[in-house]
Structure formats: structure tokens, C-alpha cells
N, C-alpha and C. Protein backbone atom coordinates (compact mmCIF):
# COMPACT_ATOMS: atom_id res chain seq x y z
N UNK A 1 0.85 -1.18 0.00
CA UNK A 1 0.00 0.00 0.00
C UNK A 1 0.89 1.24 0.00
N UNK A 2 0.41 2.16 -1.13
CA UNK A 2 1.71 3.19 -0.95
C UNK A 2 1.16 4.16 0.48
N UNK A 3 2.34 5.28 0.53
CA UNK A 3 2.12 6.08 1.46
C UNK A 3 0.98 7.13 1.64
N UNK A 4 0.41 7.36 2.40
CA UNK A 4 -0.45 8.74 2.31
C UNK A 4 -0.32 9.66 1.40
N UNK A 5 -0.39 10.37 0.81
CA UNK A 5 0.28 11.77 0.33
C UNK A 5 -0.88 12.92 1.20
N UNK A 6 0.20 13.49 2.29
CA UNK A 6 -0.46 14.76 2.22
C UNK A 6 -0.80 16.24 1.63
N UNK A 7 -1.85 16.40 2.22
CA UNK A 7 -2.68 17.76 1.57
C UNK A 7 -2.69 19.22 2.43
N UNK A 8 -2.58 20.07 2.20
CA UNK A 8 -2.35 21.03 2.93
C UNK A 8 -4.07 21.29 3.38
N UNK A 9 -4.62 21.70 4.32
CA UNK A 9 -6.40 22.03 4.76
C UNK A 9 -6.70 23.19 3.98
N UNK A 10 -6.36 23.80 2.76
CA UNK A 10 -6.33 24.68 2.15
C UNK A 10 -8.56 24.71 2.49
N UNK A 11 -8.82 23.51 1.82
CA UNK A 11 -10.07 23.58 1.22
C UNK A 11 -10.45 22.53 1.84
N UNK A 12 -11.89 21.90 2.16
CA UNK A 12 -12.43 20.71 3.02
C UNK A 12 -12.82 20.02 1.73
N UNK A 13 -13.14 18.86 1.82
CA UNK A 13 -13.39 17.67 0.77
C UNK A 13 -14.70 18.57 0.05
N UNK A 14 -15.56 19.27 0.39
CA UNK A 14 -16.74 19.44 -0.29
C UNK A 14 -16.32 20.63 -1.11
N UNK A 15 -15.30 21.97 -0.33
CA UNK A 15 -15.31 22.94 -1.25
C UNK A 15 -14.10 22.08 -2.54
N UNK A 16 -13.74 21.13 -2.56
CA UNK A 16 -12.83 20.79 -3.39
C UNK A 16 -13.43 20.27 -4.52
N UNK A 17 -14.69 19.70 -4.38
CA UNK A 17 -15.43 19.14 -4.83
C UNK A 17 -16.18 20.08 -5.99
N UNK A 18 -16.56 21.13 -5.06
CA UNK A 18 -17.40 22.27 -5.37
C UNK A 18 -16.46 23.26 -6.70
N UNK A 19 -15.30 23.29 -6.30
CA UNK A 19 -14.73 24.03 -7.51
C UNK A 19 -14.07 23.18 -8.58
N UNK A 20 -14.26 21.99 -8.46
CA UNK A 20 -14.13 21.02 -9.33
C UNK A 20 -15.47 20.52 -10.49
N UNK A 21 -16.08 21.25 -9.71
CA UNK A 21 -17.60 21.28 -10.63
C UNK A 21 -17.87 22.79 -10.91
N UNK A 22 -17.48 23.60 -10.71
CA UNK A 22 -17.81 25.13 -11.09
C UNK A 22 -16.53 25.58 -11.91
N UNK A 23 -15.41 24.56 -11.99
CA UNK A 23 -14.41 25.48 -13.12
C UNK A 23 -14.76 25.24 -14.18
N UNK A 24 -14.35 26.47 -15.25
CA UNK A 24 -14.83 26.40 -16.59
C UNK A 24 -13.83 25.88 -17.50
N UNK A 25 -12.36 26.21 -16.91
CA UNK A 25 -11.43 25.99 -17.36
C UNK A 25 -10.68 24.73 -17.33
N UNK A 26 -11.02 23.36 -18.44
CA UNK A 26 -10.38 22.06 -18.39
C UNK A 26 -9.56 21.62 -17.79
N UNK A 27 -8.55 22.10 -17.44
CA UNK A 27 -7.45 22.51 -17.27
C UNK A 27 -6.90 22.30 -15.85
N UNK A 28 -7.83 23.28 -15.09
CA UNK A 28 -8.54 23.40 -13.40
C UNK A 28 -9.01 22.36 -13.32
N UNK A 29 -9.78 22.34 -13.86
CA UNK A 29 -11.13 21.08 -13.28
C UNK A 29 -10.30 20.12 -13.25
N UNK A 30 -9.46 19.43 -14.35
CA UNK A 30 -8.89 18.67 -13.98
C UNK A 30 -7.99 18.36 -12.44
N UNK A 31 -7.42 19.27 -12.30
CA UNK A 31 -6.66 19.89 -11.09
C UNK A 31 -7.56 19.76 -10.44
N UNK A 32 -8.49 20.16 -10.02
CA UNK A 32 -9.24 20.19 -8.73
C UNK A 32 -9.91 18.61 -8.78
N UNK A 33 -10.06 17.71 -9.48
CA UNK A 33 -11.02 16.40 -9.47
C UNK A 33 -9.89 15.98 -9.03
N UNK A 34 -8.48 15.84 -9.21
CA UNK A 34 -7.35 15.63 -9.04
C UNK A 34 -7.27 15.28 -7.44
N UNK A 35 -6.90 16.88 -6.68
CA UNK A 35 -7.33 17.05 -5.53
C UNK A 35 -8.34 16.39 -4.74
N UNK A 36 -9.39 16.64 -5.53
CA UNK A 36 -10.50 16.16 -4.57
C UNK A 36 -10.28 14.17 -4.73
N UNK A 37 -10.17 13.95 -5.32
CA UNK A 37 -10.28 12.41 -5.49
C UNK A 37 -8.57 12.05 -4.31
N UNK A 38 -7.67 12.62 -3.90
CA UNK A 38 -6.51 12.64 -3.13
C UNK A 38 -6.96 12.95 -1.70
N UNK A 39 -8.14 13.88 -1.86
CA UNK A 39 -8.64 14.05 -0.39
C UNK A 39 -9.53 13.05 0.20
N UNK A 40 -10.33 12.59 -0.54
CA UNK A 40 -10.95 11.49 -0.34
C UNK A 40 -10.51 10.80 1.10
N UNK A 41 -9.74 9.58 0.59
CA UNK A 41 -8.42 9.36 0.59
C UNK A 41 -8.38 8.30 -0.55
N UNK A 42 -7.94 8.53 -1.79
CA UNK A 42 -7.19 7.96 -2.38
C UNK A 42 -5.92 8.03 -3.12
N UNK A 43 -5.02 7.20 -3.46
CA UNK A 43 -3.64 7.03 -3.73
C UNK A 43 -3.37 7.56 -5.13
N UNK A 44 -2.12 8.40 -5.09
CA UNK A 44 -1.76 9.17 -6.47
C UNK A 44 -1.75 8.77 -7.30
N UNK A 45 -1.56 7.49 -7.22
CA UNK A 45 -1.18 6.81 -8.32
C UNK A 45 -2.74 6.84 -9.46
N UNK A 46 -3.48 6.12 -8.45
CA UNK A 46 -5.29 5.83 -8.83
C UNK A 46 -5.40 7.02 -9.15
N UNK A 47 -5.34 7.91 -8.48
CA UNK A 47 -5.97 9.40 -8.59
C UNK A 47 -5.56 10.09 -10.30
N UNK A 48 -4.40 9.85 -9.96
CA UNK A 48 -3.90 10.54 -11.53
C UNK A 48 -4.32 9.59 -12.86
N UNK A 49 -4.15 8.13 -12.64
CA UNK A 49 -5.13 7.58 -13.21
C UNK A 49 -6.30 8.00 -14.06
N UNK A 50 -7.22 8.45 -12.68
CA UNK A 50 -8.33 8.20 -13.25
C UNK A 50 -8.76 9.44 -14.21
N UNK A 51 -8.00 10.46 -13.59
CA UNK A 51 -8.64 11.51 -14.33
C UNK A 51 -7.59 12.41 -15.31
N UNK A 52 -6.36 11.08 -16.12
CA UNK A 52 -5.98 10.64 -17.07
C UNK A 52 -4.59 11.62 -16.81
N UNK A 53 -3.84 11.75 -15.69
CA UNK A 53 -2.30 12.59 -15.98
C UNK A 53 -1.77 11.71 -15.39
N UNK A 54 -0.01 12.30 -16.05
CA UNK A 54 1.16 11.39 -15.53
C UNK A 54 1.25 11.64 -14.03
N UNK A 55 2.06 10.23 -13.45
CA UNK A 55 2.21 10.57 -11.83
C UNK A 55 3.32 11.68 -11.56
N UNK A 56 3.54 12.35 -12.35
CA UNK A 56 4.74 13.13 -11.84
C UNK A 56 4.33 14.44 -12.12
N UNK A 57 2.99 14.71 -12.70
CA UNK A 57 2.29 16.12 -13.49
C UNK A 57 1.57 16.32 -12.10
N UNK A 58 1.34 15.07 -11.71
CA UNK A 58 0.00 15.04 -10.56
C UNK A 58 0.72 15.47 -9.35
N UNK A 59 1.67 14.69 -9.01
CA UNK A 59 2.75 15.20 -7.97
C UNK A 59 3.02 16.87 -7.74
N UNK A 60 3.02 17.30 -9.33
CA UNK A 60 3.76 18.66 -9.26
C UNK A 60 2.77 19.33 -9.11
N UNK A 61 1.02 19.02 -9.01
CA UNK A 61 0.20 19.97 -8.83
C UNK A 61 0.21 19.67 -7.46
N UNK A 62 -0.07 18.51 -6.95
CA UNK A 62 0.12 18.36 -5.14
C UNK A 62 0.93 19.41 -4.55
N UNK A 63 2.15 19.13 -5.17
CA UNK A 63 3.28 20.10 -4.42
C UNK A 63 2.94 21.76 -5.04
N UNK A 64 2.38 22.40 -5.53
CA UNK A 64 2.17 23.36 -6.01
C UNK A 64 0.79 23.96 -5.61
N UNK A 65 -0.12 22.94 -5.11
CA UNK A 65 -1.24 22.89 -4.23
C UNK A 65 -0.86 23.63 -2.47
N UNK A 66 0.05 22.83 -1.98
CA UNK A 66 0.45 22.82 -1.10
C UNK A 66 1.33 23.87 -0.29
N UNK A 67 2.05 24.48 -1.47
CA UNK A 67 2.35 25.95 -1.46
C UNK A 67 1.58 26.78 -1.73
N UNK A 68 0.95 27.13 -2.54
CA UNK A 68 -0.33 28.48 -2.89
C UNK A 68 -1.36 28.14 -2.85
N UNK A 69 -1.66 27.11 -2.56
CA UNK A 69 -3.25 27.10 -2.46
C UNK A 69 -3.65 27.26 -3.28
N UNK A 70 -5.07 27.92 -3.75
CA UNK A 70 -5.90 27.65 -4.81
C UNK A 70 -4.83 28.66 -5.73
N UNK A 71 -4.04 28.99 -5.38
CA UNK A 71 -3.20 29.93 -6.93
C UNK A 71 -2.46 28.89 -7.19
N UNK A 72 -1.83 27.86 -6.76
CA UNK A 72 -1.58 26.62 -7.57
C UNK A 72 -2.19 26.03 -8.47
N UNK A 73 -2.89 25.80 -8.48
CA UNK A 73 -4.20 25.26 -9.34
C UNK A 73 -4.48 25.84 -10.21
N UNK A 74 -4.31 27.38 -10.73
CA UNK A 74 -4.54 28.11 -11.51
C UNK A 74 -3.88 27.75 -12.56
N UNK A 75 -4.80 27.75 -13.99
CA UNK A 75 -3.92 28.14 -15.15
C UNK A 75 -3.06 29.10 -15.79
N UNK A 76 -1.93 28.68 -15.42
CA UNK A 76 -1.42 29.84 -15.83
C UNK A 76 -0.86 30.20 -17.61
N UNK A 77 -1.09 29.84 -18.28
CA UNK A 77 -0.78 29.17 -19.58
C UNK A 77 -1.78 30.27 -20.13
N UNK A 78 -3.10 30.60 -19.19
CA UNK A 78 -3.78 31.91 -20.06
C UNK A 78 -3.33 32.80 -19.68
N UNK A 79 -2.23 33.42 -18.37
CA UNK A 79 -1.79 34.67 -18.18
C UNK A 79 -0.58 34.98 -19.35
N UNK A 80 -0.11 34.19 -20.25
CA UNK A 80 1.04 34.25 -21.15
C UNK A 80 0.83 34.96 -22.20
N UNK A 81 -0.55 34.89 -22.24
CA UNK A 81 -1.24 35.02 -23.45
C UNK A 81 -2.54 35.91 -23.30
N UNK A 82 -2.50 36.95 -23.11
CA UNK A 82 -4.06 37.49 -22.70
C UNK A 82 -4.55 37.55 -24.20
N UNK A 83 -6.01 37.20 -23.91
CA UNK A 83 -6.69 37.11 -25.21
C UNK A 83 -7.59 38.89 -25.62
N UNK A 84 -6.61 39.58 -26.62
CA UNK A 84 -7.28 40.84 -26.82
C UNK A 84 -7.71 40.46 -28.34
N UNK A 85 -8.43 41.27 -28.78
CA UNK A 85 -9.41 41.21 -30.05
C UNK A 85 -8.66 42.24 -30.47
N UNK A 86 -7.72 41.81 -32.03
CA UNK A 86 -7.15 42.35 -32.29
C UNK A 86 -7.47 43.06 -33.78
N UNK A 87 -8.18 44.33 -34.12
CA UNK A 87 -8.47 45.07 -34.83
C UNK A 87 -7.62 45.36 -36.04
N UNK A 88 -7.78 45.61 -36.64
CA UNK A 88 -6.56 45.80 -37.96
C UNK A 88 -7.04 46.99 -38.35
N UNK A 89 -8.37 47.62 -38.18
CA UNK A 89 -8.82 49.28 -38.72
C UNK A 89 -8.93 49.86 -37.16
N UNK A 90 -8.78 51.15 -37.16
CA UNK A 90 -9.17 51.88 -36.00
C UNK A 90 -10.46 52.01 -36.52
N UNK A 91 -11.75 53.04 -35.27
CA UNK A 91 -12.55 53.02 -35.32
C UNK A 91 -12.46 54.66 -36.86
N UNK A 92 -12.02 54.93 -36.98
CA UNK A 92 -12.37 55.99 -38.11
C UNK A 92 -11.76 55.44 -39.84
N UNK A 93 -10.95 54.60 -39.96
CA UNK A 93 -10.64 53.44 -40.49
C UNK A 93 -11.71 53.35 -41.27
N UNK A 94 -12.42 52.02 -40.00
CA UNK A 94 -13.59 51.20 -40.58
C UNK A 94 -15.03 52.52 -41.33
N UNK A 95 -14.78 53.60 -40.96
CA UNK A 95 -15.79 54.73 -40.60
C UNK A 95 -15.40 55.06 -42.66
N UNK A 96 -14.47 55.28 -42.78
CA UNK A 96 -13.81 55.37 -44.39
C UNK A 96 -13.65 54.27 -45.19
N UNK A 97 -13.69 53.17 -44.75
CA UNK A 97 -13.99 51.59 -45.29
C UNK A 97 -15.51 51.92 -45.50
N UNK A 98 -16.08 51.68 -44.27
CA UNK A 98 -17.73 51.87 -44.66
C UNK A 98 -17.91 53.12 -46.05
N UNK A 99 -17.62 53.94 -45.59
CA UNK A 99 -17.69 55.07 -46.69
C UNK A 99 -17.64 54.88 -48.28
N UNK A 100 -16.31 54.31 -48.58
CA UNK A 100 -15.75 53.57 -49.52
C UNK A 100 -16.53 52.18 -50.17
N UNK A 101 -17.31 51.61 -48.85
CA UNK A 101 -18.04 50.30 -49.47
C UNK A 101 -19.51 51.00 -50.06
N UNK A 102 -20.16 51.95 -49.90
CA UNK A 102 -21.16 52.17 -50.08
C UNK A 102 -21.25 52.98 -51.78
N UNK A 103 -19.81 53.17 -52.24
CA UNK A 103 -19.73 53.24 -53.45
C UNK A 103 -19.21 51.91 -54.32
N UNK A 104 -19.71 51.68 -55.55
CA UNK A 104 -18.99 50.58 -56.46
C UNK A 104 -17.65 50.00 -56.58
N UNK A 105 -17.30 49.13 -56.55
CA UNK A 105 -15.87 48.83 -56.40
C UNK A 105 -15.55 49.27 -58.04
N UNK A 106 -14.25 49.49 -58.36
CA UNK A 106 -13.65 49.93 -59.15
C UNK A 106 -13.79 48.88 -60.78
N UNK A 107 -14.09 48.47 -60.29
CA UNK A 107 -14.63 47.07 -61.41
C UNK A 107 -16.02 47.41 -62.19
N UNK A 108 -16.85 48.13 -61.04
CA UNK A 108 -18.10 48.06 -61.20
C UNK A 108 -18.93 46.74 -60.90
N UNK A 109 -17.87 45.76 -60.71
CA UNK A 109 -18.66 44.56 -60.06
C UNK A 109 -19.22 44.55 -58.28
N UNK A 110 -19.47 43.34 -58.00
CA UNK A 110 -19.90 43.74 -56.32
C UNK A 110 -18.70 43.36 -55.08
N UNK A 111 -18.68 43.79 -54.21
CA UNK A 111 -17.53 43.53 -53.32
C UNK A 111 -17.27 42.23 -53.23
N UNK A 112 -16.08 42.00 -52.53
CA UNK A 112 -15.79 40.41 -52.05
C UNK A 112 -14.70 41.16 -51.14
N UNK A 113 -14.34 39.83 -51.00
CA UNK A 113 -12.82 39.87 -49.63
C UNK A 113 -12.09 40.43 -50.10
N UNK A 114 -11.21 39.84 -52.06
CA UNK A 114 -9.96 40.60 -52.06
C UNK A 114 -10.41 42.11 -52.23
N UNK A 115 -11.23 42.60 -52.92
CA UNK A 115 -11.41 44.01 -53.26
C UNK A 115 -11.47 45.02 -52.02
N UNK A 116 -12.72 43.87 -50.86
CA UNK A 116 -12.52 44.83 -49.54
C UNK A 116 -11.05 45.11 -48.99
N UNK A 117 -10.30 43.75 -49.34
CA UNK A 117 -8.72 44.06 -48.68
C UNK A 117 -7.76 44.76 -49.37
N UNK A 118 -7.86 44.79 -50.59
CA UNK A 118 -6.95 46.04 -51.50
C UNK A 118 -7.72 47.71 -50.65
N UNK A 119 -8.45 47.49 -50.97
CA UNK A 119 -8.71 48.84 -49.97
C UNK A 119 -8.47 49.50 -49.10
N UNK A 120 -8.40 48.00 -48.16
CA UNK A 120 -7.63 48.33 -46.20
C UNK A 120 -6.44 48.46 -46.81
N UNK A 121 -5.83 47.47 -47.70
CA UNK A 121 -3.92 47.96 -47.60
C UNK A 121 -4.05 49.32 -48.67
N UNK A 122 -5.05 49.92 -48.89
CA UNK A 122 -4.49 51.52 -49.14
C UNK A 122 -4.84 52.32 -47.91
N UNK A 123 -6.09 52.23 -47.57
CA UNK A 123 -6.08 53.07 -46.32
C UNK A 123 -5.13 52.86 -45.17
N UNK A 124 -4.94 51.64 -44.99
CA UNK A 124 -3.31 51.17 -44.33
C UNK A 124 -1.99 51.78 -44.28
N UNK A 125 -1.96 51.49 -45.72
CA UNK A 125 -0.23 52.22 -46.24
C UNK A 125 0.33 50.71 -46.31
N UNK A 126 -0.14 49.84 -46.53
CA UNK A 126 0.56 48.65 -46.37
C UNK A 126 0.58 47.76 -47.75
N UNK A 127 1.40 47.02 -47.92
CA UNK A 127 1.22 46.51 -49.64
C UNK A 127 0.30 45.64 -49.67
N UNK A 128 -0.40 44.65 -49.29
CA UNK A 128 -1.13 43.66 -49.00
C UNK A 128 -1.55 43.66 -47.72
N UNK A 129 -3.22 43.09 -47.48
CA UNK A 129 -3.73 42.64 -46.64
C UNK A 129 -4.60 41.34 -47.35
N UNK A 130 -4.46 40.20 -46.10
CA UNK A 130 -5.17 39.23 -47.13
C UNK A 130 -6.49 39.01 -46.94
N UNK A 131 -6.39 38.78 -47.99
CA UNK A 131 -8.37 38.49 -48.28
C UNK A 131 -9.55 38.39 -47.28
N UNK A 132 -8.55 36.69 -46.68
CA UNK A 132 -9.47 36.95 -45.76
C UNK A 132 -10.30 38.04 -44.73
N UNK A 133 -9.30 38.76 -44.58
CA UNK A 133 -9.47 39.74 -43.79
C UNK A 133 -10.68 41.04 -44.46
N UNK A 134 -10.02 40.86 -45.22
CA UNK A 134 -11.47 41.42 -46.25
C UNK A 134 -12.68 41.26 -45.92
N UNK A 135 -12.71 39.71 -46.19
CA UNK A 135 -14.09 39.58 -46.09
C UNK A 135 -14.57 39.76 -44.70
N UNK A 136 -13.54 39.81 -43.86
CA UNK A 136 -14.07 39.55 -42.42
C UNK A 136 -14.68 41.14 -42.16
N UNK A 137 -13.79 42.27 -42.18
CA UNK A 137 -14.82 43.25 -42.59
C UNK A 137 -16.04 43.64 -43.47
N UNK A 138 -16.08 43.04 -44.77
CA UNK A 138 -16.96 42.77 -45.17
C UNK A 138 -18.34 42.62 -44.63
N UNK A 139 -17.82 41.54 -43.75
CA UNK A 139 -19.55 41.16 -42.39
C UNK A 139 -19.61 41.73 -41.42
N UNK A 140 -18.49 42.55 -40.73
CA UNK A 140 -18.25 42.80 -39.47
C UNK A 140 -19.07 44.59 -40.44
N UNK A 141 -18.83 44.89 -41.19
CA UNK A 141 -20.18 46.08 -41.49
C UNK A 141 -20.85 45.77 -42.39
N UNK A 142 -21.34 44.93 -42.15
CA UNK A 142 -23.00 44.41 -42.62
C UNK A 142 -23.22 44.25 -43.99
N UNK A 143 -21.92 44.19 -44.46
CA UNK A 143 -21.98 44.67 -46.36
C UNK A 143 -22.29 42.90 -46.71
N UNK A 144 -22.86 43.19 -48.22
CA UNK A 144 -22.74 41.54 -48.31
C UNK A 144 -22.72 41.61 -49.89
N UNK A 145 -22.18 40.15 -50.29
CA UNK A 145 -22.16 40.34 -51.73
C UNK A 145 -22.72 40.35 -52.54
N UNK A 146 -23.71 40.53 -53.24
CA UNK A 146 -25.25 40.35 -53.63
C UNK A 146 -24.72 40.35 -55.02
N UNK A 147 -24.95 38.57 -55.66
CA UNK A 147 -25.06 38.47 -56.79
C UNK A 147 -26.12 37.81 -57.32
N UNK A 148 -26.22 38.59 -58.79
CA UNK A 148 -27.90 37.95 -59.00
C UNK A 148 -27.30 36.85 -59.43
N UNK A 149 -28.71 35.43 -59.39
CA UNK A 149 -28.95 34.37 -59.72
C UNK A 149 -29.05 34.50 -61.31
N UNK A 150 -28.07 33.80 -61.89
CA UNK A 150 -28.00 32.68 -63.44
C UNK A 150 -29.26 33.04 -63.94
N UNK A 151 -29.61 34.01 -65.02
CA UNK A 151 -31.02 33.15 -65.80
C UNK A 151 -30.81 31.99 -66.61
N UNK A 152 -30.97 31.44 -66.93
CA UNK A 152 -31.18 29.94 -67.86
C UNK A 152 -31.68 30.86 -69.28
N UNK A 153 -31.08 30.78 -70.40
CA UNK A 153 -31.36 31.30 -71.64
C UNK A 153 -32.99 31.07 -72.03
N UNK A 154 -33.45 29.47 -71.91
CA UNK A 154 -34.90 28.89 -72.28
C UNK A 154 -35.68 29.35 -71.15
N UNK A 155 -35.09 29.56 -69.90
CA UNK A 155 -36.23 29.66 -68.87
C UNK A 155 -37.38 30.54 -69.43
N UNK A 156 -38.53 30.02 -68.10
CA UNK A 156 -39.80 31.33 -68.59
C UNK A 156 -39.94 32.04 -67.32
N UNK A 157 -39.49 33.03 -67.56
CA UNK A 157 -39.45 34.06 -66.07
C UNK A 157 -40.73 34.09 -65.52
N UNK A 158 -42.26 34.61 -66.07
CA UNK A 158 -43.18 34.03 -65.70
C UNK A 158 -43.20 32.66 -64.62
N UNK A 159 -43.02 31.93 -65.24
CA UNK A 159 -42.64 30.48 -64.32
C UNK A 159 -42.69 30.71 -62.82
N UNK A 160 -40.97 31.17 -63.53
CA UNK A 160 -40.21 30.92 -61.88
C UNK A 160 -40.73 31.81 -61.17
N UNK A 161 -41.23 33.45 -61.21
CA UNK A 161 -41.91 33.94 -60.73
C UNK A 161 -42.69 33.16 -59.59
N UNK A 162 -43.82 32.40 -60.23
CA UNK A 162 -44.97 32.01 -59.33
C UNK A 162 -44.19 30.96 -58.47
């Protein structure tokens, strides 16, 4: 039978439980089912087992548990990385994009991605922007590409009408 592993009283079996069912973050939860299945009392080995990490990942959250408390447990893998929404027009930009879309593209045909994005890389100053990005403004102001439907040479417009 292996040894105990102790737990620091950070949290009682139920709040361990409790934030093991309220994290949103995979990541945690794992970590905390982790915990809680160790508080129980069961063995690291089983424990890491069951809720699928190596015994030495599991160890290092124990011991990292045990020092900070619930800031152990934290992911930190999203502080590396803060997630900002990253804009490519300022707001007066898009204000002269819009402007610009509400006249004909230079073709005289109807917008799409690359045409919206030759545009941004002039209002830019930049040699290329790609397409995609185009189009993503494109929807992000409500523009859309409106091409008419194929007539069929024989069709009878009448017809399709009704």
C-alpha cells in the first residue's frame, strides 16, 4: 500500500469538490477532481489515473497545491497570453472603409474579400492585406455580396416567378 500523500487544509473535501464542478477551465477542473479524489483518501497513483495525468504532473500539482493554495491550481498558460481582439482598422478606419463600401468597387462589379482588402492595404499604407481579412470586414459592417442568380437562356421568367 503506498504512502499517504499529504494535503495542505487549504479547502475541506466538499469545497474541493465544489470548484471542481464550477471550473470552466479544463485545465482546473482537472486539477481540482485531481485534488478532490486525493482528499478522499485515495492514492496518487489511482488518482492521476483516473482523471488521465502522468504521476509526476500530478505530484507537481500536489506540491504546487500545497504551497499556494488555490493559486496553484490556476492556469497559468492563459496569463502568457491574454486574449485581446485584435483590430486591424481603428474606429475611423472602418468609418472610411464603410464610406468607400457604399460606393462601387472599381470594377463596377460587387464587393468580395480581395477588393474589400486592397482597400484596407491603401487606407493602411501597407502593400497587402489578405483576403481573408477582407471579407471579415466585409460582415463585421454588414456589407454583403449580392449576386444575381444565373437566368437559364430557355427559362420562362413568368414560371419561376410564381
Amino acid at each position: 500500500m503506498p504512502r499517504p500523500l499529504h494535503l495542505e487544509p487549504h479547502f475541506s473535501v466538499d469545497e474541493l469538490k465544489a470548484r471542481y464542478r464550477a471550473s470552466h477551465d479544463p485545465v482546473e477542473a482537472r486539477r481540482w477532481h485531481l485534488l478532490w479524489l486525493i482528499h478522499k483518501p485515495m492514492a496518487l497513483t489511482e488518482a492521476a489515473k483516473a482523471v488521465g495525468l502522468n504521476y509526476d504532473y500530478a505530484r507537481s500539482i500536489v506540491t504546487a497545491y500545497n504551497r499556494e493554495g488555490a493559486n496553484g491550481v490556476r492556469n497559468r498558460r492563459k496569463d502568457s497570453r491574454p486574449h485581446q481582439p485584435r483590430s486591424l482598422l481603428t474606429a475611423e478606419q472602418q468609418q472610411a472603409l464603410a464610406a468607400r463600401l457604399e460606393m462601387p468597387p472599381d470594377d463596377n462589379g460587387v464587393w468580395n474579400g480581395p477588393k474589400v482588402a486592397q482597400v484596407m492595404a491603401e487606407i493602411l499604407g501597407v502593400p497587402k492585406v489578405w483576403p481573408q481579412r477582407g471579407w471579415d470586414y466585409l460582415k463585421r459592417l454588414e456589407q454583403s455580396s449580392h449576386v444575381p442568380r444565373p437566368r437559364h437562356r430557355k427559362g420562362n421568367p413568368e414560371t419561376q416567378e410564381a
